[in-house]
N, C-alpha and C. Protein backbone atom coordinates (compact mmCIF):
# COMPACT_ATOMS: atom_id res chain seq x y z
N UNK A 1 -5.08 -6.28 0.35
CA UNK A 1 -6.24 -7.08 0.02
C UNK A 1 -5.82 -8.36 -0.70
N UNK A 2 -5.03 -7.79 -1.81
CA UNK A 2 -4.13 -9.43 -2.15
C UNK A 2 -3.60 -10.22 -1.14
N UNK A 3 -2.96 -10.27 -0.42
CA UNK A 3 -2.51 -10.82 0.75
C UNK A 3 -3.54 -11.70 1.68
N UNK A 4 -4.84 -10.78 2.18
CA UNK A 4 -5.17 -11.53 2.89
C UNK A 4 -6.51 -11.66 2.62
N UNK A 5 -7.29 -11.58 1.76
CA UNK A 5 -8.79 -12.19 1.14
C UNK A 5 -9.73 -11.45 0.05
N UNK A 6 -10.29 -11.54 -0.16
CA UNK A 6 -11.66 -11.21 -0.97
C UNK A 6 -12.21 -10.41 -0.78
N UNK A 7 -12.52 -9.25 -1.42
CA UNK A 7 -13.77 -7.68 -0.93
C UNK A 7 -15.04 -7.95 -1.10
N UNK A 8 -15.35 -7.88 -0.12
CA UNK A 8 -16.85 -7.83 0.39
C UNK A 8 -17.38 -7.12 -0.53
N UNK A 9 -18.84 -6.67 -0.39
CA UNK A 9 -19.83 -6.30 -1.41
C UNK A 9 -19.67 -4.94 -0.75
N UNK A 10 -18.90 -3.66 -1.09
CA UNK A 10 -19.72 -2.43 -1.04
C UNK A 10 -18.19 -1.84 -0.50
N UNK A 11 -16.91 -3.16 -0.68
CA UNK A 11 -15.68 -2.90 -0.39
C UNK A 11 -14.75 -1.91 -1.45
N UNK A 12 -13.95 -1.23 -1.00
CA UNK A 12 -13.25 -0.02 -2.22
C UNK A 12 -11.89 -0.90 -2.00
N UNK A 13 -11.32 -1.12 -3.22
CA UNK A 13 -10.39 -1.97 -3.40
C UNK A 13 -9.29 -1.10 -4.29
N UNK A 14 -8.18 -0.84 -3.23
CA UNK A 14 -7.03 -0.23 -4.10
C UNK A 14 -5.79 -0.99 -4.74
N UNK A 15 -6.21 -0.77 -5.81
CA UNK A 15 -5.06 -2.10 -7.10
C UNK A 15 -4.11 -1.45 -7.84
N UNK A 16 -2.75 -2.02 -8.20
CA UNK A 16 -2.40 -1.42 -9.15
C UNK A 16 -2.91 -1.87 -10.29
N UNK A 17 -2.49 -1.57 -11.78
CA UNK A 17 -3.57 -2.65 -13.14
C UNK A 17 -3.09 -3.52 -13.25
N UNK A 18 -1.97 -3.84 -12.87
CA UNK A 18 -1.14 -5.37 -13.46
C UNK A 18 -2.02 -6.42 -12.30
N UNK A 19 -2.62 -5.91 -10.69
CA UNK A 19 -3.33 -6.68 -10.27
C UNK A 19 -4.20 -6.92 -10.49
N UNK A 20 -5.34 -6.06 -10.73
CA UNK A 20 -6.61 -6.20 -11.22
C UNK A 20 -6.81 -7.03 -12.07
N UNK A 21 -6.08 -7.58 -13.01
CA UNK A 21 -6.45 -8.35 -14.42
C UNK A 21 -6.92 -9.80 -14.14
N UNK A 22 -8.12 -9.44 -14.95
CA UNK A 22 -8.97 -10.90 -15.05
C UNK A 22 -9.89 -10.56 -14.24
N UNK A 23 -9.91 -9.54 -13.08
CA UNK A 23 -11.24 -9.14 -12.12
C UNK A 23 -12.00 -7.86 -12.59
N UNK A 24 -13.21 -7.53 -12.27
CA UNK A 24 -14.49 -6.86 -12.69
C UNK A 24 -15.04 -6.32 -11.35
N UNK A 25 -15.25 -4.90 -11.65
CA UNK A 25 -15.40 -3.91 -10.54
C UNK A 25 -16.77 -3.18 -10.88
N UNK A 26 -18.11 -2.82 -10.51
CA UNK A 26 -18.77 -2.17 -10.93
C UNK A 26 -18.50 -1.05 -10.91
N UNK A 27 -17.26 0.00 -10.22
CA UNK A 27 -16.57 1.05 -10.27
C UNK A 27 -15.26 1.61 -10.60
N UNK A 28 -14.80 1.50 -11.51
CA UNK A 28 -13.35 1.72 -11.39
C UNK A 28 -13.12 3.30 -11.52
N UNK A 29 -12.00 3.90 -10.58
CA UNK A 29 -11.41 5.04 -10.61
C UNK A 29 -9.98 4.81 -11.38
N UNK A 30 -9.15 5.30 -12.00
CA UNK A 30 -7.71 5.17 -12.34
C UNK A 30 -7.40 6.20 -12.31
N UNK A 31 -6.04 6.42 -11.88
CA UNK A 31 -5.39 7.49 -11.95
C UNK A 31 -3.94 7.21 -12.86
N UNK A 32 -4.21 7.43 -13.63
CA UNK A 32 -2.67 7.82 -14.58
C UNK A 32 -1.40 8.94 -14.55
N UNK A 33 -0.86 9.23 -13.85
CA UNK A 33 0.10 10.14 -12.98
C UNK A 33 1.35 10.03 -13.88
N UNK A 34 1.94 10.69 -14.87
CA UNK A 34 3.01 10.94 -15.04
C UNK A 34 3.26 9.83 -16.40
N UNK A 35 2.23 9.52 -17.36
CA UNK A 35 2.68 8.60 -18.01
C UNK A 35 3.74 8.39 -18.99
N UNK A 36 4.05 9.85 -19.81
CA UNK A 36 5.22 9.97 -20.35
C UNK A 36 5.01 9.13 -21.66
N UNK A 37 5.84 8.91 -22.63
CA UNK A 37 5.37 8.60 -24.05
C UNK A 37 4.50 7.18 -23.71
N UNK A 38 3.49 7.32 -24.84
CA UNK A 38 2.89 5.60 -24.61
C UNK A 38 3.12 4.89 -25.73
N UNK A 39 3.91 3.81 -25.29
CA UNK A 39 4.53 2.61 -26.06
C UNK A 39 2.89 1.64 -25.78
N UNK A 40 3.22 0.76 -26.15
CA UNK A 40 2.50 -0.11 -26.61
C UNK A 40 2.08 -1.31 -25.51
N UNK A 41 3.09 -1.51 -24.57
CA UNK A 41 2.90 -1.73 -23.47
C UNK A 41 2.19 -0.86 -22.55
N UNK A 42 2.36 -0.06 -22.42
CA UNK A 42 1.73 1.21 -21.59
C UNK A 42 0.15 1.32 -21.94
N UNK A 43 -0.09 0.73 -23.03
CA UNK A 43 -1.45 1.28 -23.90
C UNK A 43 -2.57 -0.13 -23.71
N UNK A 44 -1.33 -1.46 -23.78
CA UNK A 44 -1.97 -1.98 -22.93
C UNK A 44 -2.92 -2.34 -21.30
N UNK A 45 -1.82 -1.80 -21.06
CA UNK A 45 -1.67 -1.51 -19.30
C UNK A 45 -3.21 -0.69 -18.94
N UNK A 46 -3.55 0.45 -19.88
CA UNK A 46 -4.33 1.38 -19.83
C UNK A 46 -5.88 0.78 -20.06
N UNK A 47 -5.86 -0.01 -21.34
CA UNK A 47 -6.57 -0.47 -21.25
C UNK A 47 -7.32 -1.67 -20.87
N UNK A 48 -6.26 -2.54 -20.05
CA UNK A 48 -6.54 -3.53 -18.68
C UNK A 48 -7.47 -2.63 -17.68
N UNK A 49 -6.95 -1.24 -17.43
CA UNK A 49 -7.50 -0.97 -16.57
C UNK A 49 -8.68 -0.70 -17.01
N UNK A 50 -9.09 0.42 -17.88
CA UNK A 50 -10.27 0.56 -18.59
C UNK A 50 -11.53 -0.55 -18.59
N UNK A 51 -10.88 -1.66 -18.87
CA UNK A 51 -11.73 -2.64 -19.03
C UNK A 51 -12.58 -3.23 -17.93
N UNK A 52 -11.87 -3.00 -16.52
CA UNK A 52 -11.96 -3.58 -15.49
C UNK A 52 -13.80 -3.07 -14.74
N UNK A 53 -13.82 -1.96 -15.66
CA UNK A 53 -15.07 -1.10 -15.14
C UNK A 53 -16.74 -2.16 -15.51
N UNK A 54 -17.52 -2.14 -14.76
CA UNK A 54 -18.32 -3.22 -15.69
C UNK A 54 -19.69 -1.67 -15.68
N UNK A 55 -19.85 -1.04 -14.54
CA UNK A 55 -20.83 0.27 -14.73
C UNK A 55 -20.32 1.63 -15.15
N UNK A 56 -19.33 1.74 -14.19
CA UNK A 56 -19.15 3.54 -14.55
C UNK A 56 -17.36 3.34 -14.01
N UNK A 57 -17.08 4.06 -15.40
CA UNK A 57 -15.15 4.50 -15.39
C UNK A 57 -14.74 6.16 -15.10
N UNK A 58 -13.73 6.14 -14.56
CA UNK A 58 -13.79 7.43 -13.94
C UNK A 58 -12.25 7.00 -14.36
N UNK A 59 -11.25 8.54 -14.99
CA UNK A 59 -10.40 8.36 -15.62
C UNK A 59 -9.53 9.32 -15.03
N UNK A 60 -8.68 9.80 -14.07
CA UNK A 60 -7.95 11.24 -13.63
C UNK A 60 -6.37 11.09 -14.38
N UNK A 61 -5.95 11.93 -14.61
CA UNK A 61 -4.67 12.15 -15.74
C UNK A 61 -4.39 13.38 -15.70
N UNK A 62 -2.44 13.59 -15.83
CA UNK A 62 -2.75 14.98 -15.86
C UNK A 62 -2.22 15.56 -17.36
N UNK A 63 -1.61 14.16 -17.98
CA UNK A 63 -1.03 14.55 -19.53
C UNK A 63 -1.90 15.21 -20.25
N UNK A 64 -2.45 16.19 -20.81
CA UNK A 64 -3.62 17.04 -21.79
C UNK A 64 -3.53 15.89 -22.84
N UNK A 65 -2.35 15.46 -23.41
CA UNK A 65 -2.39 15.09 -24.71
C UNK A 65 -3.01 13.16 -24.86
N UNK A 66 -3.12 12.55 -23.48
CA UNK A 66 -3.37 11.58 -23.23
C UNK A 66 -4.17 11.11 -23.99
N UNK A 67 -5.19 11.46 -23.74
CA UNK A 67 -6.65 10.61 -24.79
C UNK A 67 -7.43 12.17 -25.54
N UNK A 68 -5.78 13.20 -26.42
CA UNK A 68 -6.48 14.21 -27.06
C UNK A 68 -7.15 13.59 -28.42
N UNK A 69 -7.17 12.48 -28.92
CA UNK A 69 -7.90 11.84 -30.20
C UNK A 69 -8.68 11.08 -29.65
N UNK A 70 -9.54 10.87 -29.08
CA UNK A 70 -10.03 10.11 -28.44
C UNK A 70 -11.48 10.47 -28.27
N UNK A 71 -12.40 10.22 -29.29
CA UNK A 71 -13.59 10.31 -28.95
C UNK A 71 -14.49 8.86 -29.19
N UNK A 72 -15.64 9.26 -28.17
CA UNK A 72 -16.54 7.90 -28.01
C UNK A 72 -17.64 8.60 -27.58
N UNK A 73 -18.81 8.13 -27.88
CA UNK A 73 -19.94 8.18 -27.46
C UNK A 73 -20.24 8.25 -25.65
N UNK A 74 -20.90 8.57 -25.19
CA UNK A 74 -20.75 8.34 -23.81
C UNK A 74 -19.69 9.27 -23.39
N UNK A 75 -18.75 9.74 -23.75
CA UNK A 75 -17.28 9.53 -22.78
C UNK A 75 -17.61 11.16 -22.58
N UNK A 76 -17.32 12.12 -21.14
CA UNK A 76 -17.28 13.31 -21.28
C UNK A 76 -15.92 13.34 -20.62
N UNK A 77 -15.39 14.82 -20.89
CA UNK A 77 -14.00 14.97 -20.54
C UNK A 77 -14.25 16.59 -19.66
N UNK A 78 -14.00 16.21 -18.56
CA UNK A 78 -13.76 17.33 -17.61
C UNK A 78 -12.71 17.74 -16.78
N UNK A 79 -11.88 19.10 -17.24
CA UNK A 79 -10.44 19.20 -16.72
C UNK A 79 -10.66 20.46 -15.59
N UNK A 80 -10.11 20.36 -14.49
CA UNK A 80 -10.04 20.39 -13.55
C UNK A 80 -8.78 21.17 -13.35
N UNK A 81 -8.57 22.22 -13.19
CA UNK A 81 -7.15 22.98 -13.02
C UNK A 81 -6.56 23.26 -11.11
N UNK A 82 -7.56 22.33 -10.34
CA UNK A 82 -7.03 23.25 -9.35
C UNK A 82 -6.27 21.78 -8.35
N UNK A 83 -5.52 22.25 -7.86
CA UNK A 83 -4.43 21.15 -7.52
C UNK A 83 -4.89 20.93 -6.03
N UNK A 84 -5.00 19.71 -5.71
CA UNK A 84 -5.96 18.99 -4.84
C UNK A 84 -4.30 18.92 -3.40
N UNK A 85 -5.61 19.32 -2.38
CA UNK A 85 -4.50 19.65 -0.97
C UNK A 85 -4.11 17.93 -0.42
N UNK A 86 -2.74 18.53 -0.34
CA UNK A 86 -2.00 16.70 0.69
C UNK A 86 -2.81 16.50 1.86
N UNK A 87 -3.11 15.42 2.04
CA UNK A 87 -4.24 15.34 3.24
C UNK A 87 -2.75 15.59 4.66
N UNK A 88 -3.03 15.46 5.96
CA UNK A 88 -1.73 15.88 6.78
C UNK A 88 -1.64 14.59 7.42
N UNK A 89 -2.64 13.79 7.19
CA UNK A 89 -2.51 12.41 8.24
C UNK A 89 -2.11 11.07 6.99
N UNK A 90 -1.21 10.53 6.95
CA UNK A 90 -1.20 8.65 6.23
C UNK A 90 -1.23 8.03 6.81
N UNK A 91 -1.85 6.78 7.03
CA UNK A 91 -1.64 5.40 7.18
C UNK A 91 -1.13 4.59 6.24
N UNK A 92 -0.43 3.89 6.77
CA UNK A 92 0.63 3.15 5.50
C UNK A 92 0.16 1.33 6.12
N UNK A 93 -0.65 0.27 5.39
CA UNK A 93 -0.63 -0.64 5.71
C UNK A 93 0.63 -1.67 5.61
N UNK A 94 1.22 -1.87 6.17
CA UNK A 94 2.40 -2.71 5.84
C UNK A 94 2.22 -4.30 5.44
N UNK A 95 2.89 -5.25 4.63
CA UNK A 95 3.09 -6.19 4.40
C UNK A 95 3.98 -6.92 4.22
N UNK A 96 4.52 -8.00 4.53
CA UNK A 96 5.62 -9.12 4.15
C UNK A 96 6.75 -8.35 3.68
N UNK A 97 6.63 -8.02 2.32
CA UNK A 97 7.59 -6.96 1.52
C UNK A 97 7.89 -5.34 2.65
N UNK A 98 7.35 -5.55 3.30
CA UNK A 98 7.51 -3.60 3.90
C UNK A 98 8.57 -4.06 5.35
N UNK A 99 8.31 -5.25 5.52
CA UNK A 99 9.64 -5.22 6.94
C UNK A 99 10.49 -6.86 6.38
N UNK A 100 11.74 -7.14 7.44
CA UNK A 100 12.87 -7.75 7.48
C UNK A 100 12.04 -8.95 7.73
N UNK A 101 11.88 -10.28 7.05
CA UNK A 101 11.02 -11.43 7.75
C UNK A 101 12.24 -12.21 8.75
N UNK A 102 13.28 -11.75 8.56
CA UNK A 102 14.26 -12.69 8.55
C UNK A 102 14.41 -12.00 10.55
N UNK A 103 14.05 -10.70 10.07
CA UNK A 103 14.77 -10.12 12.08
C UNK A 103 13.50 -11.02 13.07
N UNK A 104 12.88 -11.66 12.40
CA UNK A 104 11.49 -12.10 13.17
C UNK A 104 11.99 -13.53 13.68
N UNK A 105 13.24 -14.42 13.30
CA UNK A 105 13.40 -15.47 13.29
C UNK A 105 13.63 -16.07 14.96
N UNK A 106 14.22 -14.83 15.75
CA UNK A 106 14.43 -14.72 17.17
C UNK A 106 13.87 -14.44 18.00
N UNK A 107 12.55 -14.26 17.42
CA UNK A 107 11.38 -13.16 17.94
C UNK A 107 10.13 -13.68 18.26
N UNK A 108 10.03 -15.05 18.10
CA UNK A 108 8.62 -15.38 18.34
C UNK A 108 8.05 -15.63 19.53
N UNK A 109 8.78 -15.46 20.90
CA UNK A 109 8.37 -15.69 22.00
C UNK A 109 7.70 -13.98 22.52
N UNK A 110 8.51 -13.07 21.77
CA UNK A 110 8.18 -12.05 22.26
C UNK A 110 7.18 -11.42 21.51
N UNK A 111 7.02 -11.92 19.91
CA UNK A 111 5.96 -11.34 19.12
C UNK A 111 4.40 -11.76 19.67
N UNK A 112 5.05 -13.04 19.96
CA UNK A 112 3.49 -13.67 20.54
C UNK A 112 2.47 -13.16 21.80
N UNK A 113 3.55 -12.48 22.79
CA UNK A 113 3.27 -11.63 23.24
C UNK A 113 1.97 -10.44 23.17
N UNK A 114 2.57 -9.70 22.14
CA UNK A 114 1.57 -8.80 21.54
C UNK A 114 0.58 -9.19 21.13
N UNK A 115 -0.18 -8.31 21.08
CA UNK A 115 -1.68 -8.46 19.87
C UNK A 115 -2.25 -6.92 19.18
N UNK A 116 -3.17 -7.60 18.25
CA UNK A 116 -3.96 -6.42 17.34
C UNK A 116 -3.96 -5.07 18.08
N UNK A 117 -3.45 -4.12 17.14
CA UNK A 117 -4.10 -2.76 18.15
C UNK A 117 -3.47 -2.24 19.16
N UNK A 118 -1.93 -3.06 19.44
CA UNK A 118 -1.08 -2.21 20.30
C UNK A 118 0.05 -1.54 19.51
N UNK A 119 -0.36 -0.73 20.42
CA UNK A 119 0.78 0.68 19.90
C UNK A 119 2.20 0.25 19.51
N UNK A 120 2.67 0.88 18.39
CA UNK A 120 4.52 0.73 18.74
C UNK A 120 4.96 2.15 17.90
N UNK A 121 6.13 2.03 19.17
CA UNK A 121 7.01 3.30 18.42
C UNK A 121 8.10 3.16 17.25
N UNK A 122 8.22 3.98 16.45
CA UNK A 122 9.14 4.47 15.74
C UNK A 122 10.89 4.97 15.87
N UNK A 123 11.85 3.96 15.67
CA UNK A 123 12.90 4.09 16.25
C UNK A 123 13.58 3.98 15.03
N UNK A 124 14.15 5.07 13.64
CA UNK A 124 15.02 4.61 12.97
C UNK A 124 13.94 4.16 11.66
N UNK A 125 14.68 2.62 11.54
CA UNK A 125 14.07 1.37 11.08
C UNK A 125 13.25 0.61 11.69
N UNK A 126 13.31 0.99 13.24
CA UNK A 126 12.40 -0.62 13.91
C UNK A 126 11.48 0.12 14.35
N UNK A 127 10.68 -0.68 14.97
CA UNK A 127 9.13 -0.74 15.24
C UNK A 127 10.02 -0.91 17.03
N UNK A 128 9.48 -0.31 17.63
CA UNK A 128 9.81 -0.66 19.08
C UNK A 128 8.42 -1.30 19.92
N UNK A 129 7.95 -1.98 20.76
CA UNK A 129 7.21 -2.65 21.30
C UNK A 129 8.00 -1.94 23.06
N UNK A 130 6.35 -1.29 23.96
CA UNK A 130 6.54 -1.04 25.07
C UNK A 130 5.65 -1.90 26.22
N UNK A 131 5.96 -3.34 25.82
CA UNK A 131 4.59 -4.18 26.46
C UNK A 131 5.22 -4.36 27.32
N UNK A 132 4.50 -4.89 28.72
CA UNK A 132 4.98 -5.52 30.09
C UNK A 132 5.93 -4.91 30.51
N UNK A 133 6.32 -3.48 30.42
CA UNK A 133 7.57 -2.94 31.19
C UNK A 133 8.89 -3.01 30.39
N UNK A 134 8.82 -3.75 29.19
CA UNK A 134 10.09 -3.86 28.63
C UNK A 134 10.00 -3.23 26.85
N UNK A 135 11.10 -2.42 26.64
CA UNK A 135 11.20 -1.24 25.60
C UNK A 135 11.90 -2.64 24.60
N UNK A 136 11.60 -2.84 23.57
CA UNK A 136 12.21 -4.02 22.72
C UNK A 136 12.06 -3.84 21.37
N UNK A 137 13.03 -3.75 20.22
CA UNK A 137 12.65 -4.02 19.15
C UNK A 137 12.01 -4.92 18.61
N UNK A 138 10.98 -4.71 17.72
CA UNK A 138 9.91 -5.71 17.76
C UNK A 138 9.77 -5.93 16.35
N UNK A 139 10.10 -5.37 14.93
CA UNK A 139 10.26 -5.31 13.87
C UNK A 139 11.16 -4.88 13.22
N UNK A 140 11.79 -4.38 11.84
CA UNK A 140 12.74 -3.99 11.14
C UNK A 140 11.96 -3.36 9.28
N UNK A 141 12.16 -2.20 9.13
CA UNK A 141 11.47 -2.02 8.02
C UNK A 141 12.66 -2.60 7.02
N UNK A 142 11.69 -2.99 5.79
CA UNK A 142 12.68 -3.53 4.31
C UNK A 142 13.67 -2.29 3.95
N UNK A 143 14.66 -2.58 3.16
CA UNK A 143 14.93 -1.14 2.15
C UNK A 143 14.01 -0.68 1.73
N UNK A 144 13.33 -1.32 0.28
CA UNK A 144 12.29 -0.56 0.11
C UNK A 144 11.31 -0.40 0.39
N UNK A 145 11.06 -0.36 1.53
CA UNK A 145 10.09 0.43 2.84
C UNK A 145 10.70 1.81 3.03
N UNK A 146 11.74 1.57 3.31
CA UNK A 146 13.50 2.60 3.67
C UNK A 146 13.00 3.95 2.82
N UNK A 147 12.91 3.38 1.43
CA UNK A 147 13.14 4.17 0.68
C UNK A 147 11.99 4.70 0.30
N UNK A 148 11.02 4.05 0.55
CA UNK A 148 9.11 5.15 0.42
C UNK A 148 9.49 5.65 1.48
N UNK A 149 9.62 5.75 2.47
CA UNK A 149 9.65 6.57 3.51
C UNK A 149 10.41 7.36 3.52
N UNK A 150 11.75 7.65 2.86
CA UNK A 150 12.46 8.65 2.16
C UNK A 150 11.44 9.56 1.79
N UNK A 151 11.00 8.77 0.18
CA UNK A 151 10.12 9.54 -0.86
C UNK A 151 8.95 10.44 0.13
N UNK A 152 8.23 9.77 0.96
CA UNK A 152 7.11 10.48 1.82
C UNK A 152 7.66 11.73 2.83
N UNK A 153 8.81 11.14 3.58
CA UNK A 153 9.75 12.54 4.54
C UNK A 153 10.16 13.30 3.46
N UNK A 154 10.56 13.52 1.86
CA UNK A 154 10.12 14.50 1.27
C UNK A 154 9.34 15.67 0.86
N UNK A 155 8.12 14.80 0.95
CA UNK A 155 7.10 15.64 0.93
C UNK A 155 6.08 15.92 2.38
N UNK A 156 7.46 15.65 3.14
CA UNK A 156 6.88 16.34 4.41
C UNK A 156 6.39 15.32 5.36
N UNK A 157 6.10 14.32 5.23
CA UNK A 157 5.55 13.36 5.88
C UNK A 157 6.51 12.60 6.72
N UNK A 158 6.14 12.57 7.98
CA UNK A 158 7.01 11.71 9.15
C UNK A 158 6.38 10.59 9.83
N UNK A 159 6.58 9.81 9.85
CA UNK A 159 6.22 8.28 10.93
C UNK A 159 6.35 9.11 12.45
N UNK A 160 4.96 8.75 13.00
CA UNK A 160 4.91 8.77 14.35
C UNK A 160 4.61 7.57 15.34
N UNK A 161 4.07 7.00 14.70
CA UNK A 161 3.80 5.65 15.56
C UNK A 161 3.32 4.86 14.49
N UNK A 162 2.94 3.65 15.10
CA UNK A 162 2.58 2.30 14.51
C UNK A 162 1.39 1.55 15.43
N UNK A 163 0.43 0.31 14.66
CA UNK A 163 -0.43 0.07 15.83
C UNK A 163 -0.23 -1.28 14.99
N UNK A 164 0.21 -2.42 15.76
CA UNK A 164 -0.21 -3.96 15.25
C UNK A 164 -1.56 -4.02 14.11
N UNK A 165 -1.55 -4.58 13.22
CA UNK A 165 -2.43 -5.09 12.46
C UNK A 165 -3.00 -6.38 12.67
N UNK A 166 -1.79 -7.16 12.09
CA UNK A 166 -1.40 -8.45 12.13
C UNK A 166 -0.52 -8.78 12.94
N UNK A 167 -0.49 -10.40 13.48
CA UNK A 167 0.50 -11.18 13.77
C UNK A 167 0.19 -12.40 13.07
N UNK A 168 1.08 -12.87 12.20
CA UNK A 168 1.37 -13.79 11.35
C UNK A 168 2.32 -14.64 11.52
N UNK A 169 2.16 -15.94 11.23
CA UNK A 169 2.81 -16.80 11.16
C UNK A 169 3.42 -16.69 9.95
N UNK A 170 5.00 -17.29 9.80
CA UNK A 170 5.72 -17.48 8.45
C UNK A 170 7.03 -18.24 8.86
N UNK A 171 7.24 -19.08 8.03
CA UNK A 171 8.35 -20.75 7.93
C UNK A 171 8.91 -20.15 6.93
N UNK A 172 10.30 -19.61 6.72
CA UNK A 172 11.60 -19.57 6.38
C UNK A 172 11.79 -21.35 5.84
N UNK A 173 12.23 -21.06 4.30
CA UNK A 173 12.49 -21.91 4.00
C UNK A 173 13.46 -22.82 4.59
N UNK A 174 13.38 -23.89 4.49
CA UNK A 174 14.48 -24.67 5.48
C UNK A 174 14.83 -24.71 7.02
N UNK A 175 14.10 -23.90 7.38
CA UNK A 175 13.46 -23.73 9.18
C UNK A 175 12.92 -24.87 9.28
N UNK A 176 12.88 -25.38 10.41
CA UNK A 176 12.10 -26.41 10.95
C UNK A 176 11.00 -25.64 11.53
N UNK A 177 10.97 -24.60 12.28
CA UNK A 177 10.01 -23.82 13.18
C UNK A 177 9.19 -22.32 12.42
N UNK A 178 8.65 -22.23 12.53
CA UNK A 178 8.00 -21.26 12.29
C UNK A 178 7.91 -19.69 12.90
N UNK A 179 7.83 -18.57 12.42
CA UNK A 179 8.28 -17.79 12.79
C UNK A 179 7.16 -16.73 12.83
N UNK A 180 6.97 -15.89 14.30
CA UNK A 180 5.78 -14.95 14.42
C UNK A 180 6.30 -13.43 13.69
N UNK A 181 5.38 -12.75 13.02
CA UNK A 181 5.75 -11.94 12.06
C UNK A 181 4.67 -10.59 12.46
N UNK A 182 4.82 -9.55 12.73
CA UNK A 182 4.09 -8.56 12.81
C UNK A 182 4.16 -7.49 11.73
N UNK A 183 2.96 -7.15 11.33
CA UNK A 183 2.57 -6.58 10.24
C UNK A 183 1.24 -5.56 10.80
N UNK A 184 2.11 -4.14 10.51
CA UNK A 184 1.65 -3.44 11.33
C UNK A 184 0.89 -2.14 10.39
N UNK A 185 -0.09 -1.37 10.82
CA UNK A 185 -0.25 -0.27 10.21
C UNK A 185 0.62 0.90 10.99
N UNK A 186 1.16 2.21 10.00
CA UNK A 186 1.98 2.88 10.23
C UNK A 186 1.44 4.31 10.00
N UNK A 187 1.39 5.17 11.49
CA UNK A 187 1.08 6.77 11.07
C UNK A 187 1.98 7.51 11.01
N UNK A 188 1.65 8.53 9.83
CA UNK A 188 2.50 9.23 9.44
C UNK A 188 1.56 10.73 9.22
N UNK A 189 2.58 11.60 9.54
CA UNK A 189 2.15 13.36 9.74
C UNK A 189 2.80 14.33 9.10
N UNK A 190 2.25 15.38 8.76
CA UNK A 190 2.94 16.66 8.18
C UNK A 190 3.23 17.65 9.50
């Protein structure tokens, strides 16, 4: 959503808190996962997010001791012991940061090619493209793409395919030409 515009009215907008700041949500959910001692930075961080709520805050955590001094008017605290099932399907939206901009530099006759909504396979690292009869690498994931996708084939999760999102334009500094860039959504299965 940073990347490419503005949420509509009735849009669910997933942020980390360091993005959110300075914007106002009539809903905020946070999830605090693993926070570990809170320094002072951290306490900031917390309450960036907090703040962000302008109607109703919804707070999930699993530290007990998190906000154990912590009383306010309004605030109810409801703990929840039962451990919520991995869904079996992800979509992973990809961006700029999630593939190689640089493998795209050779590629623009063939990226242009494509459009929104076609399929590509999963080869490795690359994105393979099966348009017009010809099997072609068509993308390159980042390292750290590399390496969430580690973290996710951990917990079971495998890339099966990919479907175009985007095709984007992007000029490499010091290029004269401009370069077609595909930015794709990515499924992944248990």
């Amino acid at each position: 959503m940073e990347d490419f515009g503005r949420a509509e009215k009735g849009s669910v907008v997933i942020s980390t808190i360091h993005k959110s700041k300075g914007r106002e949500y009539d809903s905020v959910y946070m999830m605090l996962n693993k926070i570990g001692q809170l320094t002072d930075e951290k306490r900031r961080a917390i309450y960036v997010g907090i703040t962000r709520a302008k109607k109703a805050l919804r707070v999930h955590y699993y530290d007990d001791s998190l906000f154990e001094d912590v009383a306010a008017e309004g605030v109810v605290c409801v703990r929840d012991d039962n451990v919520p099932l991995q869904p079996e399907n992800v979509i992973l939206n990809l961006t700029h940061k999630d593939v190689v901009l640089d493998y795209f530099l050779d590629k623009k006759a063939i990226i242009c090619e494509l459009r929104s909504g076609m399929r590509l396979e999963v080869d490795g690292v690359f994105l393979v493209s099966n348009a017009h009869g010809f099997t072609r690498h068509v993308a390159k994931f980042s390292g750290a793409f590399i390496r969430k996708l580690e973290s996710l084939s951990a917990k079971g999760y495998m890339p099966r395919f990919a479907k175009i999102r985007y095709v984007v334009a992007w000029k490499k500094e010091g290029c004269a030409e401009e370069s077609a860039v595909i930015l794709p959504d990515l499924y992944l299965s248990r």
